[in-house]
Protein backbone atom coordinates (compact mmCIF):
# COMPACT_ATOMS: atom_id res chain seq x y z
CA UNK A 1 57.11 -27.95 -76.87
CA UNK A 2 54.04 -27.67 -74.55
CA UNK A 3 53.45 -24.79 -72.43
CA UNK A 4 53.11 -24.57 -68.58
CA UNK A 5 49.70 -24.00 -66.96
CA UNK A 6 51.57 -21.14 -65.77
CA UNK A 7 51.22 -19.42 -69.11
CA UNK A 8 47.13 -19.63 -69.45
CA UNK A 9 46.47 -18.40 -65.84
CA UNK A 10 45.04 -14.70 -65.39
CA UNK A 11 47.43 -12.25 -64.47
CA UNK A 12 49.99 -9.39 -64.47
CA UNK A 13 53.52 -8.51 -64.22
CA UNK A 14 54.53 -5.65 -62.19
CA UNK A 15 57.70 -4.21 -60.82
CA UNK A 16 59.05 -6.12 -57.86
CA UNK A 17 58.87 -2.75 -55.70
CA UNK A 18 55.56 -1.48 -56.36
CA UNK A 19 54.51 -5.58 -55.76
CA UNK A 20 56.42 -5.42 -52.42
CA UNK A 21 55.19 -1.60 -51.63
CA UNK A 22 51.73 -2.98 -52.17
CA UNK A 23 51.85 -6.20 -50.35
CA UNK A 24 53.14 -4.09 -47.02
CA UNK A 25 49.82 -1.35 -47.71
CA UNK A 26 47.65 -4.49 -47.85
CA UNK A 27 48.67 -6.69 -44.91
CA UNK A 28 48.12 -3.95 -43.22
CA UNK A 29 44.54 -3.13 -44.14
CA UNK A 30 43.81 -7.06 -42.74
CA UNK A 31 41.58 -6.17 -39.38
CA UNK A 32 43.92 -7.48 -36.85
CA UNK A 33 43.98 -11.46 -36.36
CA UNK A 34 42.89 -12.78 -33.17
CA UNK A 35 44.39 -15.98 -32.17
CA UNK A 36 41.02 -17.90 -33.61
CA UNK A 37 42.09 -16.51 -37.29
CA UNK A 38 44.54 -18.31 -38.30
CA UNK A 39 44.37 -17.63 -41.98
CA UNK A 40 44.54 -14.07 -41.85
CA UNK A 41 47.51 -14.33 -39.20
CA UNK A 42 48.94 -16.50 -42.43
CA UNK A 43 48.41 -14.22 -45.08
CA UNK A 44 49.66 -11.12 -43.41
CA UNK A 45 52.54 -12.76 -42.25
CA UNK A 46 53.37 -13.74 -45.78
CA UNK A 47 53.00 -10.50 -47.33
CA UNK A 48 54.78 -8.56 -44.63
CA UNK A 49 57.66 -10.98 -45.29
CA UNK A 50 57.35 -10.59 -49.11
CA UNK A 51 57.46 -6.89 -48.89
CA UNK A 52 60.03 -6.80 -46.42
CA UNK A 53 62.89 -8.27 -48.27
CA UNK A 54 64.60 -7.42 -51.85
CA UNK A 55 63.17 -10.20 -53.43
CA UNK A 56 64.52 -9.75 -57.62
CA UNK A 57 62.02 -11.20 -59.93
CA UNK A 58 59.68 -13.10 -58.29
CA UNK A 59 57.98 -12.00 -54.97
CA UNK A 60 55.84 -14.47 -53.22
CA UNK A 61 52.95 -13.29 -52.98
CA UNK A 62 51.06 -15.69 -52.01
CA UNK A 63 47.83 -14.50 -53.55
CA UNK A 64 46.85 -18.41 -55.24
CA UNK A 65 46.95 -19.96 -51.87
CA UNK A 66 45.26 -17.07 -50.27
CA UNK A 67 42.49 -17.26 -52.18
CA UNK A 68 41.76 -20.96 -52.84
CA UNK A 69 39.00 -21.21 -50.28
CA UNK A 70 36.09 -18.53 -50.20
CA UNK A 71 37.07 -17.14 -46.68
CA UNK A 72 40.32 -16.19 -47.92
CA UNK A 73 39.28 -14.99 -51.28
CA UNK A 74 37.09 -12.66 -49.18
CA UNK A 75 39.24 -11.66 -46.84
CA UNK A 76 41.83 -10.36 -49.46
CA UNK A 77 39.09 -8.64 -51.46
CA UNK A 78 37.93 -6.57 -48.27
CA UNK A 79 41.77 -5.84 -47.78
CA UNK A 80 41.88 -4.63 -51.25
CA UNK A 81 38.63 -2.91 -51.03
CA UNK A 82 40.08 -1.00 -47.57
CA UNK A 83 43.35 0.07 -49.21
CA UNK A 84 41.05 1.07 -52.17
CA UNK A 85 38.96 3.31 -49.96
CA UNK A 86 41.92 5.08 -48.13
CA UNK A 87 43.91 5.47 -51.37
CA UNK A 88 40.81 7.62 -52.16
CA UNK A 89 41.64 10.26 -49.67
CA UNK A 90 45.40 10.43 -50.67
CA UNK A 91 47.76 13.30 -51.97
CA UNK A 92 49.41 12.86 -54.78
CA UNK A 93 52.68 11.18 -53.63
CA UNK A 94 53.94 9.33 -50.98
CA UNK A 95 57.73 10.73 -49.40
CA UNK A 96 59.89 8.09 -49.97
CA UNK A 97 61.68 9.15 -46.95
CA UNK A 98 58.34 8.05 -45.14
CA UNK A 99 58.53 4.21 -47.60
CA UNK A 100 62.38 4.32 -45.95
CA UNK A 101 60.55 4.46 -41.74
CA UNK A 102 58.42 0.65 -42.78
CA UNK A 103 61.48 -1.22 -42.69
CA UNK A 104 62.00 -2.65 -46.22
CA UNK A 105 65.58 -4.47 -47.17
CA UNK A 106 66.35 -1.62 -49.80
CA UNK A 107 65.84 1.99 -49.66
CA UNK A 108 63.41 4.29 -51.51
CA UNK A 109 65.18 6.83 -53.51
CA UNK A 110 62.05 8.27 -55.59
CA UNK A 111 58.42 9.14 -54.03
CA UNK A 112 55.57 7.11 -55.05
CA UNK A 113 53.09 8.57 -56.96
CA UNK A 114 48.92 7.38 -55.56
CA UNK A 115 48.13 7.24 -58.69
CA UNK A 116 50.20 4.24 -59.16
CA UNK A 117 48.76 2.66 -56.24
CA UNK A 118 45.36 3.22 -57.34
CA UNK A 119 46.29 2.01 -60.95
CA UNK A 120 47.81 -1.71 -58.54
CA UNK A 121 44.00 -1.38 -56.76
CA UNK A 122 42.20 -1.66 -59.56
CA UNK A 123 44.51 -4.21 -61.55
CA UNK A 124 44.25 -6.56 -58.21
CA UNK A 125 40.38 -5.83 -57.61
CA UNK A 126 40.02 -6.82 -61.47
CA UNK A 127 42.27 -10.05 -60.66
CA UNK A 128 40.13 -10.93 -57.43
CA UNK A 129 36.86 -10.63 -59.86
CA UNK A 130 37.87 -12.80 -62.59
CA UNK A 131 37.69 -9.44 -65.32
CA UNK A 132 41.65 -10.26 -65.70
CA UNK A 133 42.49 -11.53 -68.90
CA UNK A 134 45.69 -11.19 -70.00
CA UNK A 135 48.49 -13.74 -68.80
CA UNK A 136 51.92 -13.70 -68.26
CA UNK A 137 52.72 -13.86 -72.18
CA UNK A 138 50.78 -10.72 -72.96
CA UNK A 139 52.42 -7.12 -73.04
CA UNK A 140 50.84 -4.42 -71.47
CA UNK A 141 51.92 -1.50 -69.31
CA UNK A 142 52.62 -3.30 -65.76
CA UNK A 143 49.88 -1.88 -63.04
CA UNK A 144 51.22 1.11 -61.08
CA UNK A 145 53.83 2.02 -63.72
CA UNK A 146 52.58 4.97 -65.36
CA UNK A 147 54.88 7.29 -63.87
CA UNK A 148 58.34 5.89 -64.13
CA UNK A 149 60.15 3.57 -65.18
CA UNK A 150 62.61 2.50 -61.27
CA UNK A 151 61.85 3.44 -58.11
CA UNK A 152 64.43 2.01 -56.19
């Protein structure tokens, strides 16, 4: 039985909240679109609606078709690169009481630890650089899961 493309390509699994939880960090570290950007209009849009809803196994993220040209493959690596920096200059948790005020579909019940985050920063920035190479068939601790196992 042959095996889907899907299979070979670079990646990562991670939890579907941390996904969504980053998704919502990132469109918002895209400088604001003027009407003239269309493309990063597009992309935010599409993450804030991926991270918005209780998607259960497969979030779309987007992140194939927002990088197949070089504009948008830079414009999500200087979105990574901002959320990078600020994550820097975090505690060590975010309140999940705080997650609960950005409007996702399901609530927070744990905190979020920035370490997590930080682990998701460096798993995408590896991703955006081609220094990814595991795929979905390998098993490896998911990015930004060191500290629990559910946070929802």
């Amino acid at each position: 039985m042959p095996t889907s493309d899907i299979e070979h390509q670079a990646g990562f699994w991670m939890s579907d909240a941390m996904l969504q939880l980053w998704l919502r960090l990132l469109a918002l570290h895209i400088a604001e679109p003027t009407q003239e950007e269309r493309l990063a209009a597009e992309i935010r849009d599409e993450w804030l609606l991926a991270s918005r809803h209780g998607f259960v196994g497969c979030v779309p993220h987007g992140l194939e078709e927002a990088t197949a040209t070089p504009e948008g493959l830079e414009l999500v690596k200087r979105a990574v690169a901002s959320l990078s920096d600020a994550l820097k200059f975090m505690s060590v948790s975010l309140a999940f009481q705080t997650l609960n005020l950005m409007c996702f579909s399901v609530e927070w019940g744990a905190d979020v630890e920035v370490d997590d985050l930080r682990d998701v920063a460096v798993a995408f920035d590896d991703l955006l650089n081609f220094k990814v190479e595991s795929t979905v068939s390998t098993r490896r601790p998911y990015p930004g899961s060191r500290n629990r196992s559910s946070i929802h």
